[in-house]
N, C-alpha and C. Protein backbone atom coordinates (compact mmCIF):
# COMPACT_ATOMS: atom_id res chain seq x y z
N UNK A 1 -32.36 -52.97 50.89
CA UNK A 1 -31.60 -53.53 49.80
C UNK A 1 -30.29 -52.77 49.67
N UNK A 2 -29.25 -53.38 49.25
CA UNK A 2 -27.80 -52.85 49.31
C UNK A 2 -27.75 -52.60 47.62
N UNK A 3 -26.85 -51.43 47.51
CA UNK A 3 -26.65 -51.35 45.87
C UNK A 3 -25.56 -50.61 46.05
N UNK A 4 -25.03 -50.08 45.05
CA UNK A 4 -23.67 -49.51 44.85
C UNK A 4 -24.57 -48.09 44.14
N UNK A 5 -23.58 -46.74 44.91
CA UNK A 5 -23.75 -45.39 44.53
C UNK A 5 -23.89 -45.09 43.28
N UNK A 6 -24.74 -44.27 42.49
CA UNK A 6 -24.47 -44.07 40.94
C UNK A 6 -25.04 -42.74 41.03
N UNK A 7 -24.54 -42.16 41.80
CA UNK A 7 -25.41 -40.53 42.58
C UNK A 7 -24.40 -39.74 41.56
N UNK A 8 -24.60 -38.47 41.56
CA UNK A 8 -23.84 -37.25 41.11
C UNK A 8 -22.92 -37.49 42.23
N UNK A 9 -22.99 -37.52 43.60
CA UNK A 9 -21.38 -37.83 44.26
C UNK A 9 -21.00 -38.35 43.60
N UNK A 10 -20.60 -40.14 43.40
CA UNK A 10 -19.99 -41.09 42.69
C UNK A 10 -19.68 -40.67 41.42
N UNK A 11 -20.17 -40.14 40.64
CA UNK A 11 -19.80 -39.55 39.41
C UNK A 11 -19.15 -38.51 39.73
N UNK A 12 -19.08 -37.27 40.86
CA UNK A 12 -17.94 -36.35 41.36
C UNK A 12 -16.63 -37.18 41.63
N UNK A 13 -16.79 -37.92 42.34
CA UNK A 13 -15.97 -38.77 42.93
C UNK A 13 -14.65 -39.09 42.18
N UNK A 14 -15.36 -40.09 40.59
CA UNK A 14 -14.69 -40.93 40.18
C UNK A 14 -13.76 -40.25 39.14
N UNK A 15 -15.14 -38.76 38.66
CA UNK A 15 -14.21 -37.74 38.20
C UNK A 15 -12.67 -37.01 38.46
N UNK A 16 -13.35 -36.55 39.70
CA UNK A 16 -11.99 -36.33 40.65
C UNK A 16 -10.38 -37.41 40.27
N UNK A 17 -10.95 -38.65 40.87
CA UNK A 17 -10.15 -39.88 41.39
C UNK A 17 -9.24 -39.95 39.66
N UNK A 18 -10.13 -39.72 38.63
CA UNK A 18 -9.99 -40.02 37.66
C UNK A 18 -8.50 -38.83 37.31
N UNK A 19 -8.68 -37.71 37.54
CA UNK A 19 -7.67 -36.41 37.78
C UNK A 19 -6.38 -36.90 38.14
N UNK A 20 -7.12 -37.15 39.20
CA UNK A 20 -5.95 -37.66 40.21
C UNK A 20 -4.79 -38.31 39.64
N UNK A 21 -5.50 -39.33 39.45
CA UNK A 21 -4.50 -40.91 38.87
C UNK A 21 -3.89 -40.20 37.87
N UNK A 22 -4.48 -39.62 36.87
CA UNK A 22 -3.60 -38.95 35.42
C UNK A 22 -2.97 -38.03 35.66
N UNK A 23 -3.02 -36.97 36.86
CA UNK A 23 -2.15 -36.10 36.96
C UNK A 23 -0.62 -36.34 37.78
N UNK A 24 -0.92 -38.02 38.81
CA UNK A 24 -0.26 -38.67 39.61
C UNK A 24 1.25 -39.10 38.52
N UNK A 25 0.61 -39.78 37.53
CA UNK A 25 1.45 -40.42 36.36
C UNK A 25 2.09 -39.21 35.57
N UNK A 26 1.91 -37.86 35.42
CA UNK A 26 2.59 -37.21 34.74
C UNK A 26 1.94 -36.90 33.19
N UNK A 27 0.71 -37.27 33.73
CA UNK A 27 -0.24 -36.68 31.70
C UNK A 27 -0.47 -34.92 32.34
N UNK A 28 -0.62 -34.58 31.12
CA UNK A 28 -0.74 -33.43 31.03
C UNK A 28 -2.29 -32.56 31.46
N UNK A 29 -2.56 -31.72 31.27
CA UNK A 29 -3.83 -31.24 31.70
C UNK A 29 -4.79 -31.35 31.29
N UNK A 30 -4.55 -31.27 29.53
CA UNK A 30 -5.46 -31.74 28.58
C UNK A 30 -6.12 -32.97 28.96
N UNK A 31 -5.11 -34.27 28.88
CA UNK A 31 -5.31 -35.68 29.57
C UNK A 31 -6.43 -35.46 30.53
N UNK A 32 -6.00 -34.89 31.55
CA UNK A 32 -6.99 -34.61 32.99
C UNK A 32 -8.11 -34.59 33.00
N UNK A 33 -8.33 -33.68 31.82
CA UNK A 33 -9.28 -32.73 31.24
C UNK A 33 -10.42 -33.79 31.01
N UNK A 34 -10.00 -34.92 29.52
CA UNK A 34 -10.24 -35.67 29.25
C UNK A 34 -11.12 -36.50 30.31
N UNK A 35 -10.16 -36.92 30.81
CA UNK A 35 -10.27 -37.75 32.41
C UNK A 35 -11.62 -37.31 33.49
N UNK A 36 -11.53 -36.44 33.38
CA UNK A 36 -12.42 -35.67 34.24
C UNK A 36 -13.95 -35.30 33.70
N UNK A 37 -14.19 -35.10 32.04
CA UNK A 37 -15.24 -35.67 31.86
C UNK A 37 -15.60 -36.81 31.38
N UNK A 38 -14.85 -37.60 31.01
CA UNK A 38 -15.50 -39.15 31.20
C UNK A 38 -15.50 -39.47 32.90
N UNK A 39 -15.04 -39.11 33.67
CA UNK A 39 -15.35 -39.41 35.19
C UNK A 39 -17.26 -38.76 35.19
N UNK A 40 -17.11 -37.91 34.74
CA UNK A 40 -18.67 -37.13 35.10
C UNK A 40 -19.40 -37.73 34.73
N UNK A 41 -19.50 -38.19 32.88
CA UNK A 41 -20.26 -39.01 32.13
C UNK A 41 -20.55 -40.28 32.00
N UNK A 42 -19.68 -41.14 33.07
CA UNK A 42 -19.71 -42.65 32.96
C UNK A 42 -20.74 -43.41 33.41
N UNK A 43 -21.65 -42.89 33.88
CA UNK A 43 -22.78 -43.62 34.74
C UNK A 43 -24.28 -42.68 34.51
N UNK A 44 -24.22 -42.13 33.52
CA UNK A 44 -25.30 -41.35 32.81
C UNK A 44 -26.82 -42.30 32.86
N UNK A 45 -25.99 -43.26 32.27
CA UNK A 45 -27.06 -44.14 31.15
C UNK A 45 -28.09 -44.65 32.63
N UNK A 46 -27.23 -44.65 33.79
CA UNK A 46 -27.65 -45.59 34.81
C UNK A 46 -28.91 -44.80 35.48
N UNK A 47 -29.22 -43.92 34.96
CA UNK A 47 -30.83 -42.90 35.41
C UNK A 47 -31.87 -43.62 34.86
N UNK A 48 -31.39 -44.30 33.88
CA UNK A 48 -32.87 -44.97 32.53
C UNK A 48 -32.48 -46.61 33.37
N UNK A 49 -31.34 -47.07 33.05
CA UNK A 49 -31.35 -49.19 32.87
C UNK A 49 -29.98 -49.09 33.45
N UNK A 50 -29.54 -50.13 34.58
CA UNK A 50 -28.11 -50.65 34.64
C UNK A 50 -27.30 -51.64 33.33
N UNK A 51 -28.56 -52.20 32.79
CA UNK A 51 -27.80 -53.59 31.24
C UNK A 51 -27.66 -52.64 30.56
N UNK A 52 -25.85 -53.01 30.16
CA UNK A 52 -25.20 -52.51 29.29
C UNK A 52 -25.03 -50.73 29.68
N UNK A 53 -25.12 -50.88 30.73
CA UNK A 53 -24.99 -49.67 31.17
C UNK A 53 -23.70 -48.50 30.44
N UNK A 54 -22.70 -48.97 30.33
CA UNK A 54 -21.56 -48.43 29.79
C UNK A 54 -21.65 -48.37 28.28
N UNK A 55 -22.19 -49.11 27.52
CA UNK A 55 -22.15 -48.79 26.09
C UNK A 55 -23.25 -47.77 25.52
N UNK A 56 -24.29 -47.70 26.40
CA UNK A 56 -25.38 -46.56 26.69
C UNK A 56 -24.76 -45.10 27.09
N UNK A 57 -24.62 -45.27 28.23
CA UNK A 57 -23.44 -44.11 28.61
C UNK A 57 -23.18 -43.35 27.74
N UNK A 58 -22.19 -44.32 26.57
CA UNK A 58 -21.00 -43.73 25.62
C UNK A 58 -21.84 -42.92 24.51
N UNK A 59 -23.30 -44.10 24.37
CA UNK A 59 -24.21 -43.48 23.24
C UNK A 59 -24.45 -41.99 23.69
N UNK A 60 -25.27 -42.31 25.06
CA UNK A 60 -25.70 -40.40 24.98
C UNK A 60 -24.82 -39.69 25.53
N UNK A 61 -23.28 -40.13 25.75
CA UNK A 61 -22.30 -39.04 26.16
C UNK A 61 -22.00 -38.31 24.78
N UNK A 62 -21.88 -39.39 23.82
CA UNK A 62 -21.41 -38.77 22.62
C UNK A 62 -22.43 -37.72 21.71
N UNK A 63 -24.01 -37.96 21.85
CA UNK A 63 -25.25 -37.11 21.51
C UNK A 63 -24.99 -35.50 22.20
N UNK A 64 -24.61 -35.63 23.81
CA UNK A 64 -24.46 -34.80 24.66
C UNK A 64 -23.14 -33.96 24.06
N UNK A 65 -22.28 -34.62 23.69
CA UNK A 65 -20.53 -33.55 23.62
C UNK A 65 -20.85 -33.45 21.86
N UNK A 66 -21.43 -33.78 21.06
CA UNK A 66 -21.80 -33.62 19.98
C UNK A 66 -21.80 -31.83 19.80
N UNK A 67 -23.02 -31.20 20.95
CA UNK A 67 -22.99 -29.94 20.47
C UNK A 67 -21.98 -29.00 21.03
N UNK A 68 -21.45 -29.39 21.64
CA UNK A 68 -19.96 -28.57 21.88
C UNK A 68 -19.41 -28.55 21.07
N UNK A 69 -17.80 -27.49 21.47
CA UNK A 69 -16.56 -27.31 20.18
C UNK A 69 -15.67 -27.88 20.61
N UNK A 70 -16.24 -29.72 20.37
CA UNK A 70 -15.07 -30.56 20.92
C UNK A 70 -14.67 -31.54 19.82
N UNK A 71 -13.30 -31.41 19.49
CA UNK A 71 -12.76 -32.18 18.45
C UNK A 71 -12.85 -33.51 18.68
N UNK A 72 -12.85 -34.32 17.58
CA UNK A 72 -13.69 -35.62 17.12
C UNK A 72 -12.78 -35.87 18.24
N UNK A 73 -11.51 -36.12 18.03
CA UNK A 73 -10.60 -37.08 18.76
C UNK A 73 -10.73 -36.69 20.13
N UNK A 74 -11.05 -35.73 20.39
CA UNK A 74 -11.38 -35.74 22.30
C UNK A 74 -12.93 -36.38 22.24
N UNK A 75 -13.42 -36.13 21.16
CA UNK A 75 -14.85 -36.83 21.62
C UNK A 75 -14.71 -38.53 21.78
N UNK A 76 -14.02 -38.89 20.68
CA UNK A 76 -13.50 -40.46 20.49
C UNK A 76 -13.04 -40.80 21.65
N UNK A 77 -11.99 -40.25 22.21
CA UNK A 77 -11.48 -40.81 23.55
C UNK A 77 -12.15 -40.81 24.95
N UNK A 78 -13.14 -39.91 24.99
CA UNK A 78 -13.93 -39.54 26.21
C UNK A 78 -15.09 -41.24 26.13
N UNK A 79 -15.74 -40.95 24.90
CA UNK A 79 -16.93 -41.81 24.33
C UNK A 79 -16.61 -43.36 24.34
N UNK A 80 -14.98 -43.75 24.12
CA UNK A 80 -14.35 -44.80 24.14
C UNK A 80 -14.11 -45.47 25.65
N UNK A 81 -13.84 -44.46 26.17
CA UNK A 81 -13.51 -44.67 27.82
C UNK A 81 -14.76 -45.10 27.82
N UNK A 82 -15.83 -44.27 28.01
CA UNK A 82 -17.39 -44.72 29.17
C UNK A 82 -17.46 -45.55 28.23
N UNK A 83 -17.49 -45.97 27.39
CA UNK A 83 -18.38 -47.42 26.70
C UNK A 83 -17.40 -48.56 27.18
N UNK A 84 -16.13 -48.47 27.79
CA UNK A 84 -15.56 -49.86 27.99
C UNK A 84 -15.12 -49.89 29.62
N UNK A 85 -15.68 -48.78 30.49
CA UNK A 85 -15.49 -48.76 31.73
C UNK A 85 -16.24 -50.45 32.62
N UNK A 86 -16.83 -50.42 32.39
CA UNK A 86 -17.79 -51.93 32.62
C UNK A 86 -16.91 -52.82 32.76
N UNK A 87 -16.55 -53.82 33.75
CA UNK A 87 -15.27 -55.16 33.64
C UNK A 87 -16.11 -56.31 32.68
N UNK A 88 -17.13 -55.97 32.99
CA UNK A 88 -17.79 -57.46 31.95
C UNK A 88 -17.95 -57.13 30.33
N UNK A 89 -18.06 -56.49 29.78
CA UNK A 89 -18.06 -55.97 28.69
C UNK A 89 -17.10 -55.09 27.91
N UNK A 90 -16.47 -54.39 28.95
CA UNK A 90 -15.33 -53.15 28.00
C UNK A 90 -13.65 -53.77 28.50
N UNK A 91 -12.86 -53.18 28.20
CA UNK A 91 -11.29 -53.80 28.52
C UNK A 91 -10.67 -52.22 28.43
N UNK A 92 -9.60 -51.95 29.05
CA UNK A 92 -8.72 -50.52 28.90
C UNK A 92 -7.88 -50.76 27.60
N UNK A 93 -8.23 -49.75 27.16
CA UNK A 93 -8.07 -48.54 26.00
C UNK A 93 -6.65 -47.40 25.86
N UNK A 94 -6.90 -46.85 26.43
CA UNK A 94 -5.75 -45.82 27.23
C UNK A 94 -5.52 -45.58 28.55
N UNK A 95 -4.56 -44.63 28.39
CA UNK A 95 -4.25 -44.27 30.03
C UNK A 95 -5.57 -43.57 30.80
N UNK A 96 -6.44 -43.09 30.13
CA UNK A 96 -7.92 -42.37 30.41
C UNK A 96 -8.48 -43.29 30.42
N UNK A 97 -8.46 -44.37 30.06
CA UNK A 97 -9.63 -45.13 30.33
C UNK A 97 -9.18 -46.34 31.49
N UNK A 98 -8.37 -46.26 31.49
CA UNK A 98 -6.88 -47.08 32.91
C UNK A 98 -7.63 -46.14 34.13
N UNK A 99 -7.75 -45.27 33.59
CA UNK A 99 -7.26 -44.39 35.22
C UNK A 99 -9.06 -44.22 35.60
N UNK A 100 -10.03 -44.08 34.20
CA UNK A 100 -11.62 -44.38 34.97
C UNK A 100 -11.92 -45.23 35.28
N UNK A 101 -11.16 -46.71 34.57
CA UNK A 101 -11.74 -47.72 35.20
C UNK A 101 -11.41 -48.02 36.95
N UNK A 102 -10.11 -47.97 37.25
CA UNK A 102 -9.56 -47.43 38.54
C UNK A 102 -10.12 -46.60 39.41
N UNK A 103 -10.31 -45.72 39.14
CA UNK A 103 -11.27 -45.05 39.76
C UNK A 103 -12.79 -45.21 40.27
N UNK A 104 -13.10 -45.79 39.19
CA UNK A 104 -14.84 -46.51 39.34
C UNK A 104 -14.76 -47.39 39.88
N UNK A 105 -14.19 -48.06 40.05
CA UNK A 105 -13.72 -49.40 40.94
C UNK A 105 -13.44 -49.26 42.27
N UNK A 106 -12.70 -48.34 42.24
CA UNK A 106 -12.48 -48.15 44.14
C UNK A 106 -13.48 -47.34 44.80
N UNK A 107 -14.29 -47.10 44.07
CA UNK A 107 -15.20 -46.31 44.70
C UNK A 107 -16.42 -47.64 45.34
N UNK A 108 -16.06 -47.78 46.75
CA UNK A 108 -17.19 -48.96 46.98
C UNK A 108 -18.67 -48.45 47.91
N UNK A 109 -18.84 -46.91 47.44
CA UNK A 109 -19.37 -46.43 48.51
C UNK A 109 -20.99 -47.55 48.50
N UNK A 110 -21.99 -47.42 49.31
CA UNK A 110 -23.18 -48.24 49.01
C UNK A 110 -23.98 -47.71 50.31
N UNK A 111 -25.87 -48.14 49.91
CA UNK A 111 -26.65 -47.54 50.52
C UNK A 111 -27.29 -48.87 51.34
């Protein structure tokens, strides 16, 4: 059976890719920063169910960065990205969520 990657590579990957693109355009590090863990966190949910995979995600990304010392608004923007990364369900948001969806997308690796 053929499927598409949802490994810790692919989530390295898209992280990375995700860097990339935002550091390509001229955002700052913080941005990156940003960028780079919603690249890690976007495909979480996909260990339990693929339906609705991305609005799941966002749920336990946001449970997960909850106990950190991460301000609401980096949590909002990280949590916003993975819940609308999905083309059938989410739409871009910001330049972080431009540059994960991009990223998750070109990634066509498969088994």
């Amino acid at each position: 059976m053929d499927y598409t990657d949802h490994s810790e590579v692919h989530t390295a990957l898209v992280a990375e890719k995700t860097t990339w693109i935002l550091k390509e355009f001229g955002y700052d590090e913080h941005t990156q920063m940003l960028g780079k863990v919603a690249g890690v966190m976007h495909d979480i949910e996909n260990t339990i169910n693929r339906s609705h995979h991305a609005e799941y995600s966002g749920i336990l990304a946001n449970e997960i960065l909850r106990r950190y010392e991460l301000s609401v608004e980096n949590r909002i923007e990280i949590v916003t990205c993975i819940s609308n990364h999905d083309e059938s369900t989410g739409e871009t948001i910001s330049a972080v969520s431009a540059a994960l969806i991009i990223a998750d997308k070109t990634d066509v690796s498969s088994y």
